[in-house]
Protein backbone atom coordinates (compact mmCIF):
# COMPACT_ATOMS: atom_id res chain seq x y z
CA UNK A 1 108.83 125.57 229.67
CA UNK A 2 107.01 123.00 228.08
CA UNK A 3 107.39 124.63 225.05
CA UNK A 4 110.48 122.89 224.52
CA UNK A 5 110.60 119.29 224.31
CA UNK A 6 113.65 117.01 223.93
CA UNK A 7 114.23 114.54 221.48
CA UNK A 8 114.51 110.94 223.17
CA UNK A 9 116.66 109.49 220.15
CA UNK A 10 119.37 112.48 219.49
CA UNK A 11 118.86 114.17 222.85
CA UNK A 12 118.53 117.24 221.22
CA UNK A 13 115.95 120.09 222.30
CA UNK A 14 113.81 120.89 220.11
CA UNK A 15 110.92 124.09 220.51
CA UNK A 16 108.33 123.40 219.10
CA UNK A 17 106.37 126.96 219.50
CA UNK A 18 104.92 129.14 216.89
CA UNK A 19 107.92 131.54 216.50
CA UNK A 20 110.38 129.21 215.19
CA UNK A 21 112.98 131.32 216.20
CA UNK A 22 115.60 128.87 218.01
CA UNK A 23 119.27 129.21 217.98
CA UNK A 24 121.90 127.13 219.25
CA UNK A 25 123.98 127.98 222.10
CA UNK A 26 126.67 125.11 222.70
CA UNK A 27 124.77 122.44 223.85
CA UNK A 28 121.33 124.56 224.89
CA UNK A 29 118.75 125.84 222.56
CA UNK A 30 117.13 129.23 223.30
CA UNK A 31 113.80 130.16 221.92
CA UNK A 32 114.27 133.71 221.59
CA UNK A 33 110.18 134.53 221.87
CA UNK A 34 108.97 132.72 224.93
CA UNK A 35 112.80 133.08 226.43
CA UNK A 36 112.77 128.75 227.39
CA UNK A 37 115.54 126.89 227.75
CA UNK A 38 117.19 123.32 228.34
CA UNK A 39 120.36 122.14 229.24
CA UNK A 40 121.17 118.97 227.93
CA UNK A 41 124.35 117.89 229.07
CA UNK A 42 125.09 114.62 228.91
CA UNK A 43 127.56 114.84 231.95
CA UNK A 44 125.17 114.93 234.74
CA UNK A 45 121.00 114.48 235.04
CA UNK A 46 121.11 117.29 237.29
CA UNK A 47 120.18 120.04 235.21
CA UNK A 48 116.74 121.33 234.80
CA UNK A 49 114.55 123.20 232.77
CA UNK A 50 114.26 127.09 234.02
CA UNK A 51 112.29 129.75 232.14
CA UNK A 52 112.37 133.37 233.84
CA UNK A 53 110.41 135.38 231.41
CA UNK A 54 107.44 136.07 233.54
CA UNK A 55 110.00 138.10 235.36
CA UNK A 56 111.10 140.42 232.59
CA UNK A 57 111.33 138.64 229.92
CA UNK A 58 115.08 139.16 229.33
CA UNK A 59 116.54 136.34 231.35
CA UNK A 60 117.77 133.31 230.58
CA UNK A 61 119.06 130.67 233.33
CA UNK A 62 120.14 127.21 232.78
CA UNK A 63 121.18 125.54 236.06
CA UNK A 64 124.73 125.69 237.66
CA UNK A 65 124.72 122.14 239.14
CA UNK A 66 127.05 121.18 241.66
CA UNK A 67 127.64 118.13 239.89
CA UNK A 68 129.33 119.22 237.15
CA UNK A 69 130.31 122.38 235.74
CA UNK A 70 128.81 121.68 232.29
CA UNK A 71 125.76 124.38 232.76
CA UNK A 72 126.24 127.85 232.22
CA UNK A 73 124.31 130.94 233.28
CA UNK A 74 123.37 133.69 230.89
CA UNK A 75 121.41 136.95 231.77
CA UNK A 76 120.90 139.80 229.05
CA UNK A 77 118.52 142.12 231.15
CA UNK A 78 119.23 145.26 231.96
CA UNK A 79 116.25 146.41 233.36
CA UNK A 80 115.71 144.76 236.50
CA UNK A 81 117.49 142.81 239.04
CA UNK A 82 116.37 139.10 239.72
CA UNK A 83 119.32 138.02 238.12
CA UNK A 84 121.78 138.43 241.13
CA UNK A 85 122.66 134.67 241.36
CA UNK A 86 124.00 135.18 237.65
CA UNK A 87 127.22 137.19 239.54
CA UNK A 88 127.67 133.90 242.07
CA UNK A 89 127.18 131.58 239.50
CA UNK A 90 129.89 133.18 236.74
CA UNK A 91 132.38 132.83 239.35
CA UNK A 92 131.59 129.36 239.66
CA UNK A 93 131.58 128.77 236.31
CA UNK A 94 134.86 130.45 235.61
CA UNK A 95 136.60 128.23 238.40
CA UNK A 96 134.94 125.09 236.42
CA UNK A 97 135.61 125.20 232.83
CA UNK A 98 138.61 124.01 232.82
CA UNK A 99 137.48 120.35 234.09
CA UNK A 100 137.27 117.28 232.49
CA UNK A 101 133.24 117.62 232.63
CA UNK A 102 132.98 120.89 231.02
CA UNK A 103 135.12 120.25 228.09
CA UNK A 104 132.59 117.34 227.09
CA UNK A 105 130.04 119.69 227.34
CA UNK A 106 131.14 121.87 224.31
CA UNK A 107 130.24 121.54 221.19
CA UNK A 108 132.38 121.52 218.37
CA UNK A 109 136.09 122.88 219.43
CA UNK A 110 135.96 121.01 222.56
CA UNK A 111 137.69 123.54 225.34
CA UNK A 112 138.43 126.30 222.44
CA UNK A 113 134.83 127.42 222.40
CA UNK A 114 135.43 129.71 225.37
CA UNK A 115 137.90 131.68 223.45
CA UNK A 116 137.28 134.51 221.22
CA UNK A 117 137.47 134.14 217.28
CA UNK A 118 135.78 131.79 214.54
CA UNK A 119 138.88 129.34 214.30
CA UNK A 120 137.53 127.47 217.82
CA UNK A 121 135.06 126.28 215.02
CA UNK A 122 136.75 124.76 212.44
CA UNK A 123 136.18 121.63 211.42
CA UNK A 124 138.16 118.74 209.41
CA UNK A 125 137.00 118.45 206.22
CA UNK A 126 138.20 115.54 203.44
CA UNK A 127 137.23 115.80 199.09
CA UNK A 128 135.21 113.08 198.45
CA UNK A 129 136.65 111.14 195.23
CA UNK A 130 133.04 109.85 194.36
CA UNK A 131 132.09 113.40 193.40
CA UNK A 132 134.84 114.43 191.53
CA UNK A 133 135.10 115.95 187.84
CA UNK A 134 137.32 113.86 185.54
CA UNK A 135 139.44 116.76 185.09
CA UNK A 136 140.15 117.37 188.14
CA UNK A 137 142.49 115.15 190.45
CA UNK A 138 142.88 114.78 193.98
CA UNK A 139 146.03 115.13 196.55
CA UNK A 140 147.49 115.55 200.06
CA UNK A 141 145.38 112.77 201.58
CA UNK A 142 142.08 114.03 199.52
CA UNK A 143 142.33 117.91 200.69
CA UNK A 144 143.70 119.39 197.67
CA UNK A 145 141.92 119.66 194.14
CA UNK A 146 143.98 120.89 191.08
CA UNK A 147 142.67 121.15 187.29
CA UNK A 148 143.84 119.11 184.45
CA UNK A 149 144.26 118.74 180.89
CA UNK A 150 143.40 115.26 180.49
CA UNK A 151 140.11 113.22 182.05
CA UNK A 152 141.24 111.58 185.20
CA UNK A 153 140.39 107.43 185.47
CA UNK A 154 137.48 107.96 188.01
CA UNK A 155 135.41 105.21 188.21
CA UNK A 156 131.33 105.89 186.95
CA UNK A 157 129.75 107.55 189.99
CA UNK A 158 125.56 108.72 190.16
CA UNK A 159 127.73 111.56 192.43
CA UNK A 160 129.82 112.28 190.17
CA UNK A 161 129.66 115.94 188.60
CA UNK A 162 129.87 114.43 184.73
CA UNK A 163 130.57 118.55 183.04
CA UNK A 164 131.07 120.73 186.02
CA UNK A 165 134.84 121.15 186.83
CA UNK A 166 133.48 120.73 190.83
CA UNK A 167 134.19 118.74 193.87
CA UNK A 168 132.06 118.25 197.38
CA UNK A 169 133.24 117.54 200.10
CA UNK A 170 132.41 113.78 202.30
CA UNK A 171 130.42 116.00 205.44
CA UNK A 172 127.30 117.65 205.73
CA UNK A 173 127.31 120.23 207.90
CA UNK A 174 125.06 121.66 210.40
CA UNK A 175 125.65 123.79 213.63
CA UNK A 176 128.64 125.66 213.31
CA UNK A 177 131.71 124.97 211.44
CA UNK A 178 134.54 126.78 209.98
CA UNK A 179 137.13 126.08 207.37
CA UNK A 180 139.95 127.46 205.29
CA UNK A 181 140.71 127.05 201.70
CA UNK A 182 144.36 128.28 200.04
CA UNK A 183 143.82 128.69 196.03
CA UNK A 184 146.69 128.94 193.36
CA UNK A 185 146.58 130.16 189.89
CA UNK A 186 144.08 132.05 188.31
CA UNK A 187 140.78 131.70 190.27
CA UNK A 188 138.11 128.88 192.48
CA UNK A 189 134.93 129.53 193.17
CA UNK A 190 134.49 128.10 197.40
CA UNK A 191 130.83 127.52 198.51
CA UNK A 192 128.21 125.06 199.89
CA UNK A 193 125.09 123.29 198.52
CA UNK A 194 122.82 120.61 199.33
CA UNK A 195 122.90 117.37 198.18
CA UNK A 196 120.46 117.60 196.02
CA UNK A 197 122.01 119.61 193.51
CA UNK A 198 122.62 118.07 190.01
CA UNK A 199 125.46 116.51 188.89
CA UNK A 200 124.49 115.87 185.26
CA UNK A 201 123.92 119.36 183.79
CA UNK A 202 126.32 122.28 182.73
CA UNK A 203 124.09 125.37 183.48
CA UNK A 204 122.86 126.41 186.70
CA UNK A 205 121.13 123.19 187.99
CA UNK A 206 124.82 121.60 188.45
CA UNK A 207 127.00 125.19 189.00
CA UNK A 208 127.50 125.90 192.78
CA UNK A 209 126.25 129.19 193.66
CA UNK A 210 124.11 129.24 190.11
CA UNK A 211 120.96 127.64 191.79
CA UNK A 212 118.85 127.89 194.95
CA UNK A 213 120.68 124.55 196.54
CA UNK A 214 123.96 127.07 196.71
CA UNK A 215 125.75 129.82 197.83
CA UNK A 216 129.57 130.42 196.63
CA UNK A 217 132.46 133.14 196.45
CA UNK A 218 134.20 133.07 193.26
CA UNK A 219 138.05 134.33 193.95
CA UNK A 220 139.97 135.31 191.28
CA UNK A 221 143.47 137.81 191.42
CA UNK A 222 141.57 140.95 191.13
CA UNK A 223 138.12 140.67 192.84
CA UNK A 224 135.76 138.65 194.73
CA UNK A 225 132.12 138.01 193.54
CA UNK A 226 129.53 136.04 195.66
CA UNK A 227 126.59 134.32 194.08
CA UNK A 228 123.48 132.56 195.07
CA UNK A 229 120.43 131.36 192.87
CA UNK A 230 122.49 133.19 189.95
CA UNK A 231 122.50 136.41 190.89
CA UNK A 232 125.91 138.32 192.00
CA UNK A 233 127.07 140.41 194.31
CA UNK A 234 130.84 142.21 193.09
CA UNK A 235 132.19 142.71 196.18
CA UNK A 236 134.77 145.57 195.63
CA UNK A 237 137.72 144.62 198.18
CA UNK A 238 141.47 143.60 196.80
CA UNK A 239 141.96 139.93 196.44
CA UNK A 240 145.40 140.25 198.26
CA UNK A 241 145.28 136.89 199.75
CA UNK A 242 144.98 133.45 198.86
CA UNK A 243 143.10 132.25 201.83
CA UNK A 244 139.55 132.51 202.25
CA UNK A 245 138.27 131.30 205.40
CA UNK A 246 134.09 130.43 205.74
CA UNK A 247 132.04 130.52 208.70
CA UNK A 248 128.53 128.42 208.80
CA UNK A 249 125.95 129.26 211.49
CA UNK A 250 123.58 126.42 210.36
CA UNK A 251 120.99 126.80 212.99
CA UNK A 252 121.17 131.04 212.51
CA UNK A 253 121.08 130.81 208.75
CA UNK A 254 124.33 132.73 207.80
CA UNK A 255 127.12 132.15 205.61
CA UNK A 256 129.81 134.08 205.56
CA UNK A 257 132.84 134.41 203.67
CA UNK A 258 136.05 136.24 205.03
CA UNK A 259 139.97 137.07 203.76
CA UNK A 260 142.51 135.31 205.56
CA UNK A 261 146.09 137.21 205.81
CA UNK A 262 148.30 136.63 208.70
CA UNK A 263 146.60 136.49 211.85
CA UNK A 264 143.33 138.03 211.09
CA UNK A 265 139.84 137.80 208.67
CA UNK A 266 138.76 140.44 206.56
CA UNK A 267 134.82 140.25 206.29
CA UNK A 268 133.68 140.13 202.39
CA UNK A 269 129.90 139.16 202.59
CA UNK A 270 127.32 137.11 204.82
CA UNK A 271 123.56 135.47 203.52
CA UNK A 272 121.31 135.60 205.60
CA UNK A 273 118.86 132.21 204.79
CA UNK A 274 116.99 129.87 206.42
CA UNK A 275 118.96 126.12 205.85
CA UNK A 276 116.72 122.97 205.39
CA UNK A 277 119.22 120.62 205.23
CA UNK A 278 122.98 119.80 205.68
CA UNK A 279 125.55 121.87 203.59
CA UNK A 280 128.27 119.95 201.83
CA UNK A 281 131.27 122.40 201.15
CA UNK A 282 132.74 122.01 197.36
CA UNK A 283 134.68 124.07 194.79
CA UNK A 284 134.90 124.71 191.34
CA UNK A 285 138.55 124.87 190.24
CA UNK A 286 139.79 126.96 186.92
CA UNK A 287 142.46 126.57 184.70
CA UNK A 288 145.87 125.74 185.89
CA UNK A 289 144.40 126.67 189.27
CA UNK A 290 144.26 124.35 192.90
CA UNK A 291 142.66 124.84 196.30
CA UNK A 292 143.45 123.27 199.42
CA UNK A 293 141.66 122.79 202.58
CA UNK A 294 144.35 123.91 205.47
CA UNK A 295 145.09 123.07 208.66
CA UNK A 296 143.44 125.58 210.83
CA UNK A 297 144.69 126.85 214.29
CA UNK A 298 142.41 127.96 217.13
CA UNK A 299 143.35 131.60 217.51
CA UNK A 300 142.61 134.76 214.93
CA UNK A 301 141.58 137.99 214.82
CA UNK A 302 138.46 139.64 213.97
């Protein structure tokens, strides 16, 4: 237990063992090694620190307060039996999240990330004019991006990409988030990249998905390719939509990239990484081409 600390100015856990294995789980991080965990809710002070792997070293309780129904209880063993509350306490649970206190307990999603799918995710995302190519112009309240013939009148920026026919969006991202984008005309290139990448050059420093600061599906009519520090990966499924929807665990180190048509996501490719700092989503547009960050709704199919 006191392998996890919490962090008195964003009241986040933190572990701070060797393995350096954490993940996220709403509001709770889990150190998959020594199996500790901390609720911190910010609904009630009635939650405490419980760590059960002396037991088996599959189990994983976080209190079920009476106070509030913001704590959840997880077990994952199957090979012995000191779990029993966990049957007592899911029925609590299930007769709880639907209150007020549980729904502030969520992360992002609010109540939606109870339900299946990656949608309860997404996130609202806005183009940020400051980092905007001159031939490229912005519409639809800053969510749409469309190529053009002649150089925009975009004020001098240090953001702005001065060669590279690319936009970023305003948020970094961590956690995890998911968006759509809807392209027209003949191809975008969709990714993410830190900050830090450069906005000057016209080879790989500036290029999302051409550096090590980047990861990126290019979509064209007849094939998608995904890149990252300039290598490529042809991924051999029919572009038959123009949706691609993308799905960042920040804290598990995946990206991953999926065809939207109808009701449901296609998988295309996932990178596995470790992420240092917040993503900021952008696109490269081509000729006579757009994309468009859509309105997502909380329900799809896997």
């Amino acid at each position: 237990v006191s392998l996890c600390v919490v962090c008195p100015v964003c009241v986040c856990v933190q572990c701070v063992c060797d393995c350096i294995q954490c993940v996220c789980v709403e509001r709770v991080w889990l150190c998959v090694s020594c199996v500790c965990i901390q609720c911190v809710s910010s609904v009630c002070g009635a939650c405490v620190v419980v760590c059960v792997s002396s037991v088996c070293g599959a189990c994983v309780v976080v209190c079920v307060s009476s106070v509030c129904g913001a704590c959840v209880v997880v077990c994952v063993s199957s090979v012995c039996g000191a779990c029993a509350v966990v049957v007592c306490a899911l029925v609590y649970l299930s007769m709880t999240v639907c209150s007020p206190a549980y729904r502030y307990s969520v992360e992002h999603g609010g109540e939606y990330t109870m339900k299946p799918g990656l949608r309860k995710y997404a996130c609202d995302l806005t183009l940020d004019p400051n980092t905007v190519n001159r031939l490229l112009s912005l519409s639809e309240e800053n969510r749409k991006v469309t190529r053009r013939t002649e150089e925009q009148p975009f004020p001098d920026h240090p953001d702005r990409f001065e060669n590279c026919r690319q936009v970023l969006c305003r948020e970094g991202l961590i956690g995890r988030c998911y968006w759509e984008v809807e392209r027209s005309g003949s191809g975008a290139v969709i990714g993410v990249t830190y900050k830090g990448i450069s906005r000057r050059g016209e080879c790989e420093d500036s290029l999302i998905g051409s550096n090590d600061k980047s990861w990126s599906l290019d979509c064209s009519d007849n094939s998608y390719t995904a890149w990252h520090n300039n290598n490529y990966t042809i991924i051999d499924v029919p572009s038959s939509s123009n949706r691609v929807g993308v799905y960042l665990d920040w804290p598990a180190g995946t990206l991953s990239f999926y065809r939207v048509s109808s009701d449901t996501l296609d998988h295309l490719i996932t990178f596995y990484t470790t992420f240092t700092e917040p993503l900021y989503p952008g696109f490269r547009v081509c000729y006579c081409s757009s994309a468009s960050l859509c309105q997502t709704q909380h329900d799809i199919s896997l």
